[in-house]
PDBML (XML) file of the C-alpha atoms, coordinates in Angstrom:
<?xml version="1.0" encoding="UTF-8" ?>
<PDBx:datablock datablockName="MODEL"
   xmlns:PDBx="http://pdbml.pdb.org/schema/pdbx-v50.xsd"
   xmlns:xsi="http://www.w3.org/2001/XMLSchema-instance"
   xsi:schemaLocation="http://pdbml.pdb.org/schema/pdbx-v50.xsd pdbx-v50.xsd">
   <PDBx:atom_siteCategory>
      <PDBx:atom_site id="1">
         <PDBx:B_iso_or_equiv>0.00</PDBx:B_iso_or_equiv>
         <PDBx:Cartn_x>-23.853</PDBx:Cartn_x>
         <PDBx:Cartn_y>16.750</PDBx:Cartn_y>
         <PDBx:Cartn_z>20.801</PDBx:Cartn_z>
         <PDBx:auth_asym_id>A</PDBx:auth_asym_id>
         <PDBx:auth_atom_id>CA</PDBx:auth_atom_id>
         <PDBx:auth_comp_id>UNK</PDBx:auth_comp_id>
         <PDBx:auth_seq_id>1</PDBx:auth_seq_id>
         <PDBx:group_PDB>ATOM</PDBx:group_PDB>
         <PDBx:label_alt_id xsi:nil="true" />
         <PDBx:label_asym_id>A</PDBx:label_asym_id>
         <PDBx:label_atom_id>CA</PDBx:label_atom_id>
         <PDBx:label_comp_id>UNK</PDBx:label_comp_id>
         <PDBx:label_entity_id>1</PDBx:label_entity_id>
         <PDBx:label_seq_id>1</PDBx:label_seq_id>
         <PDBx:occupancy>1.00</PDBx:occupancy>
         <PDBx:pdbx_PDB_model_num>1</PDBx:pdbx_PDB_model_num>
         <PDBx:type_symbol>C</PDBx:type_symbol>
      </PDBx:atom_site>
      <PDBx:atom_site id="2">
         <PDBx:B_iso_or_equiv>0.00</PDBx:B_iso_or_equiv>
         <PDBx:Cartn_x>-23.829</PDBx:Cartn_x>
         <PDBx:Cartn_y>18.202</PDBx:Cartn_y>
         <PDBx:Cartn_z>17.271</PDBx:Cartn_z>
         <PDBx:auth_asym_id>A</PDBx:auth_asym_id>
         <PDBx:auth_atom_id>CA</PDBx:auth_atom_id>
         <PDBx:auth_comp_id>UNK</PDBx:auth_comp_id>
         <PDBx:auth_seq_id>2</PDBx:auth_seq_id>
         <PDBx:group_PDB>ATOM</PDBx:group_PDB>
         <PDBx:label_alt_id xsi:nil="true" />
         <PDBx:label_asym_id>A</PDBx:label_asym_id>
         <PDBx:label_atom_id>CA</PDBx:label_atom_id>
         <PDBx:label_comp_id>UNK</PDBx:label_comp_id>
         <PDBx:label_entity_id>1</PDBx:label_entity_id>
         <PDBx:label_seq_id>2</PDBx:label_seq_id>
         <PDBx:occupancy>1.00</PDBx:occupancy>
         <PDBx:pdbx_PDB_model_num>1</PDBx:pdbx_PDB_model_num>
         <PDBx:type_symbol>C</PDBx:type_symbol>
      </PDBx:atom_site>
      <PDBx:atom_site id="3">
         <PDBx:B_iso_or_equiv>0.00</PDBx:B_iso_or_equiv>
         <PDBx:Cartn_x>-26.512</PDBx:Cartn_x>
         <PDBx:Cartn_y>20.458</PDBx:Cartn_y>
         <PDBx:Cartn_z>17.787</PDBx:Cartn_z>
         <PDBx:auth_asym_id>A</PDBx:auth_asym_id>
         <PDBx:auth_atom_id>CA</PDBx:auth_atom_id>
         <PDBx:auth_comp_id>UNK</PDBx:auth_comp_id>
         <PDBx:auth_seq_id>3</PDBx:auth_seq_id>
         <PDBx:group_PDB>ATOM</PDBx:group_PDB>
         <PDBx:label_alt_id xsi:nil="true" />
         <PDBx:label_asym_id>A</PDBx:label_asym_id>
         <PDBx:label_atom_id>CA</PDBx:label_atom_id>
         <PDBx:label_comp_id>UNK</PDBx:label_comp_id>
         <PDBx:label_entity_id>1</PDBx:label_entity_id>
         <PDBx:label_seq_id>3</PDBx:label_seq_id>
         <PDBx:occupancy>1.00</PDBx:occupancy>
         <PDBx:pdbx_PDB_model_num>1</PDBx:pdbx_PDB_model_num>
         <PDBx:type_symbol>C</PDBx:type_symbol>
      </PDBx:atom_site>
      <PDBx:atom_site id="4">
         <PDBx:B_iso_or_equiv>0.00</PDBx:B_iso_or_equiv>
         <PDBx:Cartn_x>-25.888</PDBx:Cartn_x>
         <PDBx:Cartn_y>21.698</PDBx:Cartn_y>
         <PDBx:Cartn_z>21.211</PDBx:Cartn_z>
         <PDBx:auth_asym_id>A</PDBx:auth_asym_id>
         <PDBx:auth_atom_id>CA</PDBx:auth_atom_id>
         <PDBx:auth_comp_id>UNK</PDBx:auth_comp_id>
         <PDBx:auth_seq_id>4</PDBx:auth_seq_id>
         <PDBx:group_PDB>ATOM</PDBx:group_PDB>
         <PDBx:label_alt_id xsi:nil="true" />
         <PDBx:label_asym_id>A</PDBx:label_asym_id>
         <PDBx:label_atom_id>CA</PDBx:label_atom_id>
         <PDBx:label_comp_id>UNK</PDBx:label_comp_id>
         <PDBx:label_entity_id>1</PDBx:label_entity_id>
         <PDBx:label_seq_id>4</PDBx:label_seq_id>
         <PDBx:occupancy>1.00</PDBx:occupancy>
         <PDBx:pdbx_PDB_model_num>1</PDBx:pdbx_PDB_model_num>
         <PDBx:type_symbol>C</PDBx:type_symbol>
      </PDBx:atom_site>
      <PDBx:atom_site id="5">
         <PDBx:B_iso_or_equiv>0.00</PDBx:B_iso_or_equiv>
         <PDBx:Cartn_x>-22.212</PDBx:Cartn_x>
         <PDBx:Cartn_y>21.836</PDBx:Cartn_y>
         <PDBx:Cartn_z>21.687</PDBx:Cartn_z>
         <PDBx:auth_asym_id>A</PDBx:auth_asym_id>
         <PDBx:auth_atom_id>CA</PDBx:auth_atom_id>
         <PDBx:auth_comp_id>UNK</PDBx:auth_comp_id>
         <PDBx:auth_seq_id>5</PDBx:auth_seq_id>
         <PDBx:group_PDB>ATOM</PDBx:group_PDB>
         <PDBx:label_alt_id xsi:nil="true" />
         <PDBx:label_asym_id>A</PDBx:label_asym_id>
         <PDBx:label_atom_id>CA</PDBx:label_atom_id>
         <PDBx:label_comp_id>UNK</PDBx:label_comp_id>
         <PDBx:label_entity_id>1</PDBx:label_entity_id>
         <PDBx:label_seq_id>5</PDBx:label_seq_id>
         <PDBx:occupancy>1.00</PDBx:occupancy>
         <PDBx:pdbx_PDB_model_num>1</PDBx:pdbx_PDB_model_num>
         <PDBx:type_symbol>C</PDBx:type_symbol>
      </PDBx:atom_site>
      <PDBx:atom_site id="6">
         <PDBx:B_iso_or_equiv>0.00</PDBx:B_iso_or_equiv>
         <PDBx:Cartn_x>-22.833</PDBx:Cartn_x>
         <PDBx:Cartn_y>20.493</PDBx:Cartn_y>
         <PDBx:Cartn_z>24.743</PDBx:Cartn_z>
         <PDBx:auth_asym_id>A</PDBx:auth_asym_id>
         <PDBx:auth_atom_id>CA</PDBx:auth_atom_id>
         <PDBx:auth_comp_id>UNK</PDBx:auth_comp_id>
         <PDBx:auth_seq_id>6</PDBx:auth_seq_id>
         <PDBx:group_PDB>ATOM</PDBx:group_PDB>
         <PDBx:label_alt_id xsi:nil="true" />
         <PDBx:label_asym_id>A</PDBx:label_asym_id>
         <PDBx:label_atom_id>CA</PDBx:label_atom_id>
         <PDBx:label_comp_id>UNK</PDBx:label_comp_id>
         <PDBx:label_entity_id>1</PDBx:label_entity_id>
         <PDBx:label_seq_id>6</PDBx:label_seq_id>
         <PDBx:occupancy>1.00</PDBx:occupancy>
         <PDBx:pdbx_PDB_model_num>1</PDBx:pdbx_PDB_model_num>
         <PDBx:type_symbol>C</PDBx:type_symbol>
      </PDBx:atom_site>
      <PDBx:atom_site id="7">
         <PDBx:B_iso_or_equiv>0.00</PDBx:B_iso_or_equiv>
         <PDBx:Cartn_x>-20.226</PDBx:Cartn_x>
         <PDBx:Cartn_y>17.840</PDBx:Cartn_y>
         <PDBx:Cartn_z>26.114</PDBx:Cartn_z>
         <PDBx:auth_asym_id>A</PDBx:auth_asym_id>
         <PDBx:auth_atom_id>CA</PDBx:auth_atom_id>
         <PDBx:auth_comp_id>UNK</PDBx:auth_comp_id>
         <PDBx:auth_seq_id>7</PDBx:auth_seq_id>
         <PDBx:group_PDB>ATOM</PDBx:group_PDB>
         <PDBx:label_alt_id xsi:nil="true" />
         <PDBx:label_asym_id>A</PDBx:label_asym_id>
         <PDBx:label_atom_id>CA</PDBx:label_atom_id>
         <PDBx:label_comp_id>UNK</PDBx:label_comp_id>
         <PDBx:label_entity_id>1</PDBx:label_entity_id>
         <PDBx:label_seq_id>7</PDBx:label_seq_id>
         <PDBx:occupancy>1.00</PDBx:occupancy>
         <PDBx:pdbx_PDB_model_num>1</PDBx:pdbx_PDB_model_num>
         <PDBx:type_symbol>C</PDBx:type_symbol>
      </PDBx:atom_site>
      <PDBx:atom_site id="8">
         <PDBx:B_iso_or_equiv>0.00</PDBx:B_iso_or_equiv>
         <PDBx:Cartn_x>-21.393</PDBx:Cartn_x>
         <PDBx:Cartn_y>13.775</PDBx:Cartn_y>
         <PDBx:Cartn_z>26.338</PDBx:Cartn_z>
         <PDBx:auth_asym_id>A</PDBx:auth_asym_id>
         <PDBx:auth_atom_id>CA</PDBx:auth_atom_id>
         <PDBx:auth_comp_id>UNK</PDBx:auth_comp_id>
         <PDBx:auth_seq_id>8</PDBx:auth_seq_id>
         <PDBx:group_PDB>ATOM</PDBx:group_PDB>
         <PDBx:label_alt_id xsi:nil="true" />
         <PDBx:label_asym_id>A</PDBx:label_asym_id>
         <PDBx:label_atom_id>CA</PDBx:label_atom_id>
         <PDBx:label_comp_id>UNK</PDBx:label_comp_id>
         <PDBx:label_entity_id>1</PDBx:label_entity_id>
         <PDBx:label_seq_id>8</PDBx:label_seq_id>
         <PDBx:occupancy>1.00</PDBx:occupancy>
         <PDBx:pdbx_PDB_model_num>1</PDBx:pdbx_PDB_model_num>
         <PDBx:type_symbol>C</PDBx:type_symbol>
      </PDBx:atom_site>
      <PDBx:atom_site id="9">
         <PDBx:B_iso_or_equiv>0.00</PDBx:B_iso_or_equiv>
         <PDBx:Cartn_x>-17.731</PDBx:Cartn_x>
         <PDBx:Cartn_y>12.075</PDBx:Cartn_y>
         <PDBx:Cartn_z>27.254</PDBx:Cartn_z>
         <PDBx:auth_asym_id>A</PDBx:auth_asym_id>
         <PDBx:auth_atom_id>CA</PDBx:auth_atom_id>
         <PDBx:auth_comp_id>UNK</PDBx:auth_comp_id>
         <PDBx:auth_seq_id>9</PDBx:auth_seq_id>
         <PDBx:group_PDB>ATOM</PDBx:group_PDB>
         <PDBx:label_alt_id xsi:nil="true" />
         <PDBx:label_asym_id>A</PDBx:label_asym_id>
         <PDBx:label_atom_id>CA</PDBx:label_atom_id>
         <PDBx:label_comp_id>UNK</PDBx:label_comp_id>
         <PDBx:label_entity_id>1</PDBx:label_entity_id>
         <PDBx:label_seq_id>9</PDBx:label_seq_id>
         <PDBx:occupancy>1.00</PDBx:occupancy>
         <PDBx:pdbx_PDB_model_num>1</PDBx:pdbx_PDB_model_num>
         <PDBx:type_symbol>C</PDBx:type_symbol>
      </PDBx:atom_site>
      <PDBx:atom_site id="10">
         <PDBx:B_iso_or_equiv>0.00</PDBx:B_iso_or_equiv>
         <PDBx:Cartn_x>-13.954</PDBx:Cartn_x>
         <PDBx:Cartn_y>12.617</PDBx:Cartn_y>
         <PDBx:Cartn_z>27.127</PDBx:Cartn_z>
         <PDBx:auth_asym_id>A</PDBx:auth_asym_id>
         <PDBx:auth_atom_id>CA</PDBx:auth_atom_id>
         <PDBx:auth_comp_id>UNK</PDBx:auth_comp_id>
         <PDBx:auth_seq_id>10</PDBx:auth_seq_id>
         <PDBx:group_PDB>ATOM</PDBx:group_PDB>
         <PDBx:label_alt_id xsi:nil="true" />
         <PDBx:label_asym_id>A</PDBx:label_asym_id>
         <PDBx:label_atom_id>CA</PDBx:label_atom_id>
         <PDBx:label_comp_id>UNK</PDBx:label_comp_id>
         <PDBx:label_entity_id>1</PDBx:label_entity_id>
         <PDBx:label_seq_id>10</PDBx:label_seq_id>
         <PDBx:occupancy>1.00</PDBx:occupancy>
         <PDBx:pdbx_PDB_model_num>1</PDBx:pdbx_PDB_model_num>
         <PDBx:type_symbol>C</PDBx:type_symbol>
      </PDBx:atom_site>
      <PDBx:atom_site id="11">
         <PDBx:B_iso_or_equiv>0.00</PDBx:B_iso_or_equiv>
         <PDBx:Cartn_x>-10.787</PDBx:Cartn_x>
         <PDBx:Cartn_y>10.949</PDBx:Cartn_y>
         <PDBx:Cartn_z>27.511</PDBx:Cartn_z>
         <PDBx:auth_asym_id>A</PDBx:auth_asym_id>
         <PDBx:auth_atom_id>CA</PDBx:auth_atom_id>
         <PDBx:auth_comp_id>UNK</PDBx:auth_comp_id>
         <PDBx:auth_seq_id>11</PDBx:auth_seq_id>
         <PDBx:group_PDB>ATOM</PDBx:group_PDB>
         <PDBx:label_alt_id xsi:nil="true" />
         <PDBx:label_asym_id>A</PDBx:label_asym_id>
         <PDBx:label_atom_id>CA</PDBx:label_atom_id>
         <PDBx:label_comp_id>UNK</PDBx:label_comp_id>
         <PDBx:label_entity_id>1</PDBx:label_entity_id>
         <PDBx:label_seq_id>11</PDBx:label_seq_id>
         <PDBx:occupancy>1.00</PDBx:occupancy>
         <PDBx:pdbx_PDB_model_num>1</PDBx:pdbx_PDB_model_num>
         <PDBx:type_symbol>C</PDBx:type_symbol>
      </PDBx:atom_site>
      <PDBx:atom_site id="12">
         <PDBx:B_iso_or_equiv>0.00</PDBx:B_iso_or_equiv>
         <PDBx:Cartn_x>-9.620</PDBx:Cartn_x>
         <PDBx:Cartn_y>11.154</PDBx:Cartn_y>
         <PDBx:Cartn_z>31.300</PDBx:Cartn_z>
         <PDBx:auth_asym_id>A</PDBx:auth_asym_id>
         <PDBx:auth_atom_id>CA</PDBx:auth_atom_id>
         <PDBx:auth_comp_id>UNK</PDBx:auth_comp_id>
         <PDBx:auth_seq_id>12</PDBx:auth_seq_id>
         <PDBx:group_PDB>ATOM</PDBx:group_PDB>
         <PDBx:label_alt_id xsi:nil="true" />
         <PDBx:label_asym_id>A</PDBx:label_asym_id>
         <PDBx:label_atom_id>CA</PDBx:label_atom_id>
         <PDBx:label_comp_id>UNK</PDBx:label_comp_id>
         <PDBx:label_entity_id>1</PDBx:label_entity_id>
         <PDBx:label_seq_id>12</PDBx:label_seq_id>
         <PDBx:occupancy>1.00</PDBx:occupancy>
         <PDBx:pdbx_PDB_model_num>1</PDBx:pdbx_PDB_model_num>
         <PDBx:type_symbol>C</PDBx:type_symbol>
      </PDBx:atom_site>
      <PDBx:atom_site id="13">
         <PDBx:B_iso_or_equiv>0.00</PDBx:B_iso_or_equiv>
         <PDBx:Cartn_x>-8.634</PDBx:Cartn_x>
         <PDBx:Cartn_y>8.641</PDBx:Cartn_y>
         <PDBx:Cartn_z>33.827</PDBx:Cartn_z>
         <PDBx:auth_asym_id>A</PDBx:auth_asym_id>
         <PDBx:auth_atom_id>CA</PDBx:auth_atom_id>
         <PDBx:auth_comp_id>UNK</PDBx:auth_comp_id>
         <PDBx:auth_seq_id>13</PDBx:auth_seq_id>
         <PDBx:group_PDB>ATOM</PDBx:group_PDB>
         <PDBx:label_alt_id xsi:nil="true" />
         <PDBx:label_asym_id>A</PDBx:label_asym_id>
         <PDBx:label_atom_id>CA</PDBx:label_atom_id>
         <PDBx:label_comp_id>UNK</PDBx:label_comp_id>
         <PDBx:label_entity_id>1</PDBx:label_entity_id>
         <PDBx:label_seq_id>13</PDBx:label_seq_id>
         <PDBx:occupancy>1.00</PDBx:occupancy>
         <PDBx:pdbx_PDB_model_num>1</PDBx:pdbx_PDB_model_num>
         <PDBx:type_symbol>C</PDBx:type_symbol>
      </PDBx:atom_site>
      <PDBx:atom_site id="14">
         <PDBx:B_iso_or_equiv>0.00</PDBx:B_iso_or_equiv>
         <PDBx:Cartn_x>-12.432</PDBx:Cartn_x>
         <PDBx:Cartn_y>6.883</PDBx:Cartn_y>
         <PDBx:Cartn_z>33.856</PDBx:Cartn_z>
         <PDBx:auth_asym_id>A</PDBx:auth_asym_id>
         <PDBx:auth_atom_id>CA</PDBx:auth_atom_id>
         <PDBx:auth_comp_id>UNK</PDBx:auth_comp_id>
         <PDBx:auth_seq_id>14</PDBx:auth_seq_id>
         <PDBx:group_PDB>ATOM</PDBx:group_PDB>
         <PDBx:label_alt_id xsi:nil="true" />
         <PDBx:label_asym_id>A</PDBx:label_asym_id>
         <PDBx:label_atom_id>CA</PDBx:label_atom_id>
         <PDBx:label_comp_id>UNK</PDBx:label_comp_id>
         <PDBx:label_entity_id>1</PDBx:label_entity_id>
         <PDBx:label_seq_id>14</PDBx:label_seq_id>
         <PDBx:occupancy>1.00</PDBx:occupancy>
         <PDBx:pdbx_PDB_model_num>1</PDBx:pdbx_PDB_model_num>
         <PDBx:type_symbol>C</PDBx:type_symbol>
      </PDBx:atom_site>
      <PDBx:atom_site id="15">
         <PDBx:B_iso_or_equiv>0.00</PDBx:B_iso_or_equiv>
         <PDBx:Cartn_x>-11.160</PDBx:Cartn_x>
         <PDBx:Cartn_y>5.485</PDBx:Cartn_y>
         <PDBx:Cartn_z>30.650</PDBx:Cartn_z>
         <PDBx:auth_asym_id>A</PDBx:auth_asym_id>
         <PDBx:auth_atom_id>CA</PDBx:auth_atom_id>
         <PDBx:auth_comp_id>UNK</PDBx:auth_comp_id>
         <PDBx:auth_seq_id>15</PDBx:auth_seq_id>
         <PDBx:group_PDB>ATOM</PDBx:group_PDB>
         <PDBx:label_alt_id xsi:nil="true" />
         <PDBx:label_asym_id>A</PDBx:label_asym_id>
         <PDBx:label_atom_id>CA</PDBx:label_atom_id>
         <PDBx:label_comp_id>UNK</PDBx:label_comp_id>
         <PDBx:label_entity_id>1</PDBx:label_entity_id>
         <PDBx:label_seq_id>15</PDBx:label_seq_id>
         <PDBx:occupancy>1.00</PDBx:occupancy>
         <PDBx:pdbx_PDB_model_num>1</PDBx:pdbx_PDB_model_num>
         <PDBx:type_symbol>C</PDBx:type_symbol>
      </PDBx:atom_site>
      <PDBx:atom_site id="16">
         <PDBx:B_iso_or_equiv>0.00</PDBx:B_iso_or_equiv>
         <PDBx:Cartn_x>-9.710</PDBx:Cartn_x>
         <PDBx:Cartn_y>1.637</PDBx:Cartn_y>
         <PDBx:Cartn_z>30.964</PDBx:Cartn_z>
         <PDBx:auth_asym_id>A</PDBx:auth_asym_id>
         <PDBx:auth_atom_id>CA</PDBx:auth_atom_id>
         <PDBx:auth_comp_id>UNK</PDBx:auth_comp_id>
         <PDBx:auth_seq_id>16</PDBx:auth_seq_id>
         <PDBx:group_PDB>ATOM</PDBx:group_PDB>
         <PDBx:label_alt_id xsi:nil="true" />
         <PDBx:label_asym_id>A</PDBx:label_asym_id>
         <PDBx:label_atom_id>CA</PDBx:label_atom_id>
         <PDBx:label_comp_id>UNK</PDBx:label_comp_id>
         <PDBx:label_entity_id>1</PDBx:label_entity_id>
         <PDBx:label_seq_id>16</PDBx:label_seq_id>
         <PDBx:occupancy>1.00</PDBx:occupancy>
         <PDBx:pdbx_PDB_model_num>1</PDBx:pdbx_PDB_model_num>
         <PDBx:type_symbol>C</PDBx:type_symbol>
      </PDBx:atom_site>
      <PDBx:atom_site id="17">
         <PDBx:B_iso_or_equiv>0.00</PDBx:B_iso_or_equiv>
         <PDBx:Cartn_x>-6.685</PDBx:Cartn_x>
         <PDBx:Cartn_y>0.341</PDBx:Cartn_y>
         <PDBx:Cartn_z>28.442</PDBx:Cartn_z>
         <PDBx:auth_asym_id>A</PDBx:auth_asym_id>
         <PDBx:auth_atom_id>CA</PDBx:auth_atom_id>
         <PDBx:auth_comp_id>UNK</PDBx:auth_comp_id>
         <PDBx:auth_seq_id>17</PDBx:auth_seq_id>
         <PDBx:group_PDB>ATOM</PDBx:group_PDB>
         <PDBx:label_alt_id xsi:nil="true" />
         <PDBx:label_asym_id>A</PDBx:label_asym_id>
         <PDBx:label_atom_id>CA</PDBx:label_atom_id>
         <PDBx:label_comp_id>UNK</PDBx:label_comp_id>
         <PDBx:label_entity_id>1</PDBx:label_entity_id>
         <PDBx:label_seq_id>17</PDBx:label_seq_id>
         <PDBx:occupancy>1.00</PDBx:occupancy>
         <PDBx:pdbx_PDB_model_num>1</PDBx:pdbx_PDB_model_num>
         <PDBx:type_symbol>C</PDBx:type_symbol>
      </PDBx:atom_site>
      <PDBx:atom_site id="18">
         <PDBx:B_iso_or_equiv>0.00</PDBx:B_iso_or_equiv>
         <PDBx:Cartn_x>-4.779</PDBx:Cartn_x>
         <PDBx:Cartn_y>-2.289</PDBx:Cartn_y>
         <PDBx:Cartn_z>28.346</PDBx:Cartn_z>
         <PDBx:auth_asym_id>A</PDBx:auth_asym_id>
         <PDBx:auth_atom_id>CA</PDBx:auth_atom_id>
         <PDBx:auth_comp_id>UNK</PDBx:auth_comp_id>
         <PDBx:auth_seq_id>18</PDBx:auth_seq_id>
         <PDBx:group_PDB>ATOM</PDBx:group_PDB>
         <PDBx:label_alt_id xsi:nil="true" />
         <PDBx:label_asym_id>A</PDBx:label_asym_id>
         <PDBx:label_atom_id>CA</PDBx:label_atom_id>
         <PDBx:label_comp_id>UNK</PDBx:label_comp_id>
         <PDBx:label_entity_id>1</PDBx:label_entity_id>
         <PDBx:label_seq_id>18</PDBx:label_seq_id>
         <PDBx:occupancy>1.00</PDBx:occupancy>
         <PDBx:pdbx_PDB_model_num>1</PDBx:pdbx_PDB_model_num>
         <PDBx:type_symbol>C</PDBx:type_symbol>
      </PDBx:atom_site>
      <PDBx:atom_site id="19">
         <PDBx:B_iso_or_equiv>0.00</PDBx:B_iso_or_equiv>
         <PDBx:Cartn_x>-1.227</PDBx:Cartn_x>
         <PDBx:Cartn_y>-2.834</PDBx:Cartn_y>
         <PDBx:Cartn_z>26.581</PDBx:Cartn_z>
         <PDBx:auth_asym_id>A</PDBx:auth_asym_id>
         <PDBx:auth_atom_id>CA</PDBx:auth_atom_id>
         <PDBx:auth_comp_id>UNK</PDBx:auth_comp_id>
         <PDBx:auth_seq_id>19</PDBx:auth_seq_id>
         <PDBx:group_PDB>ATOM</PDBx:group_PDB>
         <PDBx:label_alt_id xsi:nil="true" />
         <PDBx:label_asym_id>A</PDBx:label_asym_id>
         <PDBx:label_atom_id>CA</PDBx:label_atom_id>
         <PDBx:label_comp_id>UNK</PDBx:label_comp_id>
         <PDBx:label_entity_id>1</PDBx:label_entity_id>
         <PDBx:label_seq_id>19</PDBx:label_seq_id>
         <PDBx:occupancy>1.00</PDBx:occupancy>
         <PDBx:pdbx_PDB_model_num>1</PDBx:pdbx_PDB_model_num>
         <PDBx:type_symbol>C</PDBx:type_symbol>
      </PDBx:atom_site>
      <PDBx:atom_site id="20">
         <PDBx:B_iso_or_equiv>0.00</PDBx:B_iso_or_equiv>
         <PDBx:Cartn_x>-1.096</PDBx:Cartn_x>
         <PDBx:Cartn_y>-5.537</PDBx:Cartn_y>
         <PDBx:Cartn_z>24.377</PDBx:Cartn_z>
         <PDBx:auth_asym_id>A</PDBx:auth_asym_id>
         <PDBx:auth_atom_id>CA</PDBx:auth_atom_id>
         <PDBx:auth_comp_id>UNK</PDBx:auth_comp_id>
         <PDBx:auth_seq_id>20</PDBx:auth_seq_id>
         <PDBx:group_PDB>ATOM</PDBx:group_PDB>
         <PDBx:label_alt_id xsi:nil="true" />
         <PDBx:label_asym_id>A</PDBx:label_asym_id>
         <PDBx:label_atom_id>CA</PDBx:label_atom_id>
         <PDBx:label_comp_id>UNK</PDBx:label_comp_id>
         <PDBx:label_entity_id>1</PDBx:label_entity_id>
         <PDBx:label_seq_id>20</PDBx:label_seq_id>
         <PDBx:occupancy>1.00</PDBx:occupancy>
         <PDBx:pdbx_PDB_model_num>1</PDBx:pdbx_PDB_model_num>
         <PDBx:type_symbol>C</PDBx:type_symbol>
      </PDBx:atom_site>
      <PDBx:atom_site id="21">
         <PDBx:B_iso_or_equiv>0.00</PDBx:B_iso_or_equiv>
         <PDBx:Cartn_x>2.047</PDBx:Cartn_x>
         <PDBx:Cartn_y>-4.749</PDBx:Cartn_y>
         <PDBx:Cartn_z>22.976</PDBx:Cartn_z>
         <PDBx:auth_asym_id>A</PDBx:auth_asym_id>
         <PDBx:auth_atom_id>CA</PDBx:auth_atom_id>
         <PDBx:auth_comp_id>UNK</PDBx:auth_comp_id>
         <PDBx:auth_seq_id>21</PDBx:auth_seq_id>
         <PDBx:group_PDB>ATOM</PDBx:group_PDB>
         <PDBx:label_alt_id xsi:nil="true" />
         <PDBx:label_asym_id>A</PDBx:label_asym_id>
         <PDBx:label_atom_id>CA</PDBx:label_atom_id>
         <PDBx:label_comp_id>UNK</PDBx:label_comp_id>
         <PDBx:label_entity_id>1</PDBx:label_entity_id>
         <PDBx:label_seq_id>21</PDBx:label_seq_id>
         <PDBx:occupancy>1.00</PDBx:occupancy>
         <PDBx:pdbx_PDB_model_num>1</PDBx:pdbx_PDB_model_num>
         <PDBx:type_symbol>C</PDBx:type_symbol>
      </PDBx:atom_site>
      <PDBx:atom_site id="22">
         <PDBx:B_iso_or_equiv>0.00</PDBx:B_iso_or_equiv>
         <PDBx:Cartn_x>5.180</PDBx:Cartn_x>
         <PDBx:Cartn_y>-3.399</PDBx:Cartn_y>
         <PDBx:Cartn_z>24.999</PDBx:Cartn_z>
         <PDBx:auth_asym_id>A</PDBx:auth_asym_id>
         <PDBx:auth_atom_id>CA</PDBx:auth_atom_id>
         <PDBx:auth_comp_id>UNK</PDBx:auth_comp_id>
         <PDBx:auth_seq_id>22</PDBx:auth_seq_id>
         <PDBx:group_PDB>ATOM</PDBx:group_PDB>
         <PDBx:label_alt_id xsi:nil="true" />
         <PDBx:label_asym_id>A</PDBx:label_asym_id>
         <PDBx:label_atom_id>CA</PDBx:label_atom_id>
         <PDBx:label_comp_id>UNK</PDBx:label_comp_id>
         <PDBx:label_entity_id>1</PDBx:label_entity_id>
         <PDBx:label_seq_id>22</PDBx:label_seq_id>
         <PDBx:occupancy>1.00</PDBx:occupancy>
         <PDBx:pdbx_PDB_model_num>1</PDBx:pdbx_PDB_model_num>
         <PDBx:type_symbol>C</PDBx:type_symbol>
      </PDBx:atom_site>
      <PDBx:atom_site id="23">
         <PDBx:B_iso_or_equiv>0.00</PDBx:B_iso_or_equiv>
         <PDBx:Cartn_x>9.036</PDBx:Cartn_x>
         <PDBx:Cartn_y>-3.383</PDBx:Cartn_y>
         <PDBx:Cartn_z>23.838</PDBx:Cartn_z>
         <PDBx:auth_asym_id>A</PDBx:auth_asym_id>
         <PDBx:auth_atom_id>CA</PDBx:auth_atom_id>
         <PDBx:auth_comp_id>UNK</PDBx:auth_comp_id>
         <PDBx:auth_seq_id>23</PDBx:auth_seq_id>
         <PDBx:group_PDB>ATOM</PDBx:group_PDB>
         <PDBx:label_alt_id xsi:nil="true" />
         <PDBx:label_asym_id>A</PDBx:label_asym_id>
         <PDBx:label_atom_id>CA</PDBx:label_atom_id>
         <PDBx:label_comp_id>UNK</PDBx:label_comp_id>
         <PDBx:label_entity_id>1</PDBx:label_entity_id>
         <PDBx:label_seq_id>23</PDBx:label_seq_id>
         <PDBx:occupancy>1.00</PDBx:occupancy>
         <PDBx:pdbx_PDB_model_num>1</PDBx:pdbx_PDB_model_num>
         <PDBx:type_symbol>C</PDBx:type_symbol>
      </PDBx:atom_site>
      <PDBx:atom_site id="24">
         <PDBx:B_iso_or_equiv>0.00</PDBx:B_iso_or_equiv>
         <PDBx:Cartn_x>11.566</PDBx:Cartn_x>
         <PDBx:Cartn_y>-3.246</PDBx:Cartn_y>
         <PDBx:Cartn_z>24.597</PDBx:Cartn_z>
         <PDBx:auth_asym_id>A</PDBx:auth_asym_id>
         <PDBx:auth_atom_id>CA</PDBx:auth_atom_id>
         <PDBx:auth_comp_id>UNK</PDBx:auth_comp_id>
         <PDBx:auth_seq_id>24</PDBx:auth_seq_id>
         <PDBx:group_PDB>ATOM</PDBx:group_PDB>
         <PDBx:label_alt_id xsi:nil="true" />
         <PDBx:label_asym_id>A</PDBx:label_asym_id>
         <PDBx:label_atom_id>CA</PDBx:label_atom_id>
         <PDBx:label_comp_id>UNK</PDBx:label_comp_id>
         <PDBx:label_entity_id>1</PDBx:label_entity_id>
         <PDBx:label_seq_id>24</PDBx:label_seq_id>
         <PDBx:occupancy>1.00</PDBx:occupancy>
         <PDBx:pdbx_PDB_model_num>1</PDBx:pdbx_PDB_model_num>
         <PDBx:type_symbol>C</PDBx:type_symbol>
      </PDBx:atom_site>
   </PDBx:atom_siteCategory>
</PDBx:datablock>
């Protein structure tokens, strides 16, 4: 929050990805 400081989300493990591109 830009006002507050205070914290709303950041990258950790709750995050999902996927690889669409691998090599080699």
């Amino acid at each position: 929050d830009p006002a507050s400081g205070q914290l709303i989300a950041a990258s950790d493990t709750s995050w999902r990805c996927l690889t669409v591109h691998e090599a080699p």
